[in-house]
C-alpha atoms as a PDB file:
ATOM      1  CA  UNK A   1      -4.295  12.486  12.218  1.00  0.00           C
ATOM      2  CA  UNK A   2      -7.180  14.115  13.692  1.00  0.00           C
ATOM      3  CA  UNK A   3     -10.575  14.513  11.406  1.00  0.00           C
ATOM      4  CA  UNK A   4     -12.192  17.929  13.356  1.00  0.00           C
ATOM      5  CA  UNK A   5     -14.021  19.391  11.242  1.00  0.00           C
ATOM      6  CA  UNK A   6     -15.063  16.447   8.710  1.00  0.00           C
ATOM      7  CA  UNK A   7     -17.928  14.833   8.091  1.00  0.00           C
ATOM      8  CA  UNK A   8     -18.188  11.076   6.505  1.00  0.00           C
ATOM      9  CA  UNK A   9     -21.439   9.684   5.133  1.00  0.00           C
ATOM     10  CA  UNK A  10     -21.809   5.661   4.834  1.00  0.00           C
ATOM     11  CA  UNK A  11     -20.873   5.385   1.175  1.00  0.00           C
ATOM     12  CA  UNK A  12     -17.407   6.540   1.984  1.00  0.00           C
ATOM     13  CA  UNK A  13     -16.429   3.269   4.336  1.00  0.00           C
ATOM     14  CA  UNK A  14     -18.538   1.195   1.273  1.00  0.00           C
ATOM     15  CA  UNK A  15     -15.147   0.161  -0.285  1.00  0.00           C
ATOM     16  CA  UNK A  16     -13.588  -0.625   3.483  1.00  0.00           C
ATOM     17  CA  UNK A  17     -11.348   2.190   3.608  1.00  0.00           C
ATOM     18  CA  UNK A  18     -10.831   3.583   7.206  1.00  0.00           C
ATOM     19  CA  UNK A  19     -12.175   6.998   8.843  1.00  0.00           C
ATOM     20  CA  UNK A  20      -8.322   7.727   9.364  1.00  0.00           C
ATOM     21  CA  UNK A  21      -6.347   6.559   6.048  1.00  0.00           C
ATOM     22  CA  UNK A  22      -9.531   8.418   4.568  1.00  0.00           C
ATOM     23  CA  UNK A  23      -8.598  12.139   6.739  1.00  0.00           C
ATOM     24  CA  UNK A  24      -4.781  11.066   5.881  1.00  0.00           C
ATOM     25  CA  UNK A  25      -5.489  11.243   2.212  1.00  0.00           C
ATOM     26  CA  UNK A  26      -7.810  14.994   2.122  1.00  0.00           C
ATOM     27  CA  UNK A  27      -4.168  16.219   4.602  1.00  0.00           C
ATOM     28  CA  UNK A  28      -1.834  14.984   2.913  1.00  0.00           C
ATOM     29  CA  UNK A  29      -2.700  14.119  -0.640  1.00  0.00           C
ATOM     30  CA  UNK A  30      -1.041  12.659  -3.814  1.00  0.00           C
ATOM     31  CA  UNK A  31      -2.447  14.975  -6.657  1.00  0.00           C
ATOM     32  CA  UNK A  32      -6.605  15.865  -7.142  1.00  0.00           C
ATOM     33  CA  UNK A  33      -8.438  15.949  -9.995  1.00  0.00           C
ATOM     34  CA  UNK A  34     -12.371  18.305 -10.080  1.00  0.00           C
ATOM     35  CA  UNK A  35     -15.604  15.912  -9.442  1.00  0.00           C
ATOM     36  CA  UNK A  36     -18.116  16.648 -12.088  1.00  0.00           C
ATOM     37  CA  UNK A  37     -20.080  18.030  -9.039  1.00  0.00           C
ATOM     38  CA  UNK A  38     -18.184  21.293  -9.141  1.00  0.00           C
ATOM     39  CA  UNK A  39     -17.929  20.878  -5.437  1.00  0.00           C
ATOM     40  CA  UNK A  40     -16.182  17.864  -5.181  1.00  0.00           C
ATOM     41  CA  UNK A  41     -13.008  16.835  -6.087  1.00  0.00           C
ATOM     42  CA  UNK A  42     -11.063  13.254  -6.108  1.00  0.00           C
ATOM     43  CA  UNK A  43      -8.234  13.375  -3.908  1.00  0.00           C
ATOM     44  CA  UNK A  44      -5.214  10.344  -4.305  1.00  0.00           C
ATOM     45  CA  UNK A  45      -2.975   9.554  -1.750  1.00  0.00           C
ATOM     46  CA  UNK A  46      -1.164   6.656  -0.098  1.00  0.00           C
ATOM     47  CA  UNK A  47      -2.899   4.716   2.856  1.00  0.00           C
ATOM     48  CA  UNK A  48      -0.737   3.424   5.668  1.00  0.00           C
ATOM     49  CA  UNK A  49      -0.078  -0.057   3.831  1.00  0.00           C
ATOM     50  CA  UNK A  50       1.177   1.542   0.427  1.00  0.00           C
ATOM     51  CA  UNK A  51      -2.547   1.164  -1.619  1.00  0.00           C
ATOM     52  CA  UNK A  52      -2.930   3.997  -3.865  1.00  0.00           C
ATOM     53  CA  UNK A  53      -6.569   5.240  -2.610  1.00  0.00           C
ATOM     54  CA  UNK A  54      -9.488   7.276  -4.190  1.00  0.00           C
ATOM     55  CA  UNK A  55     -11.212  10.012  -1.983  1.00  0.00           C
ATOM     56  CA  UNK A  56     -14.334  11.965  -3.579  1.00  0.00           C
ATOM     57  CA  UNK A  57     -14.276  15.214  -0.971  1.00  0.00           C
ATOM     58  CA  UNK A  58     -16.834  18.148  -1.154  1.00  0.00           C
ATOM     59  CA  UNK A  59     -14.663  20.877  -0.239  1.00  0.00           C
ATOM     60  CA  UNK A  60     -17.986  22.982   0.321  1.00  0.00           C
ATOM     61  CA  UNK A  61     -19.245  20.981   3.290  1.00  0.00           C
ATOM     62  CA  UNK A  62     -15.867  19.482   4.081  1.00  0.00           C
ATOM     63  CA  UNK A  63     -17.990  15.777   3.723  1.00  0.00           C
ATOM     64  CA  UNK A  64     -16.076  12.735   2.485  1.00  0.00           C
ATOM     65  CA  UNK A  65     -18.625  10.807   0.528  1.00  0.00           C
ATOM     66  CA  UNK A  66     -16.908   7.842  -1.548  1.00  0.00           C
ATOM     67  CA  UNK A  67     -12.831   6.308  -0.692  1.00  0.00           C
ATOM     68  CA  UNK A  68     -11.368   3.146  -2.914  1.00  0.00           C
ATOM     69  CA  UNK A  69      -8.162   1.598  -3.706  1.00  0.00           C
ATOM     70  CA  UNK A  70      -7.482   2.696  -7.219  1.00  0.00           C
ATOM     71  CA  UNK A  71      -7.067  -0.096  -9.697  1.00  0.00           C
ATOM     72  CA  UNK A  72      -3.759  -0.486 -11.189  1.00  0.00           C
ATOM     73  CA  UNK A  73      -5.336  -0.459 -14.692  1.00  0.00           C
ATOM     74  CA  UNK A  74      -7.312   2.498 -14.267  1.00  0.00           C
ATOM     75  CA  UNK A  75      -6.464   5.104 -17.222  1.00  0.00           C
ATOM     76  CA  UNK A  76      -4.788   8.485 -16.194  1.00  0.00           C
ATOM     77  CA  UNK A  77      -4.645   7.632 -12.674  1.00  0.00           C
ATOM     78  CA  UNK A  78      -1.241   5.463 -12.666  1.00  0.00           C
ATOM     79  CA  UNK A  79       0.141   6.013 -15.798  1.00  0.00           C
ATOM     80  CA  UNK A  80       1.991   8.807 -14.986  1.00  0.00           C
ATOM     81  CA  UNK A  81       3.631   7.560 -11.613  1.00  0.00           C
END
């Protein structure tokens, strides 16, 4: 998966998710859910290795700025899969 076009700043490798599981995830994702930002939103997806993970995107300057593996316990997030 190429990431043309996107932009990364250092908080988004903080967690040690990859440049390319995190360009996988904004492609291809899961479901999203709207940042309180209003120009972000939090985009889930499955890395290579089967992790659930947690993008934050701004869609407005196409900038990745935050990526995590999502906790199993975390409310709303797994409940439904």
């Amino acid at each position: 998966m190429s990431d043309t076009g996107l932009s990364f700043t250092a908080s988004a490798f903080k967690h040690g998710v990859d440049r390319e599981t995190i360009a996988s995830i904004i492609a291809d994702l899961l479901f999203m859910k709207y940042h309180s930002s209003h120009t972000a939103i939090i985009l889930y997806g499955f890395a290579s290795d089967g992790k659930m993970i947690e993008v934050a995107y701004d869609f407005q300057t196409r900038t990745a700025f935050h990526a995590m593996p999502v906790k199993p316990s975390k409310k709303g997030i797994n409940d439904g899969i």
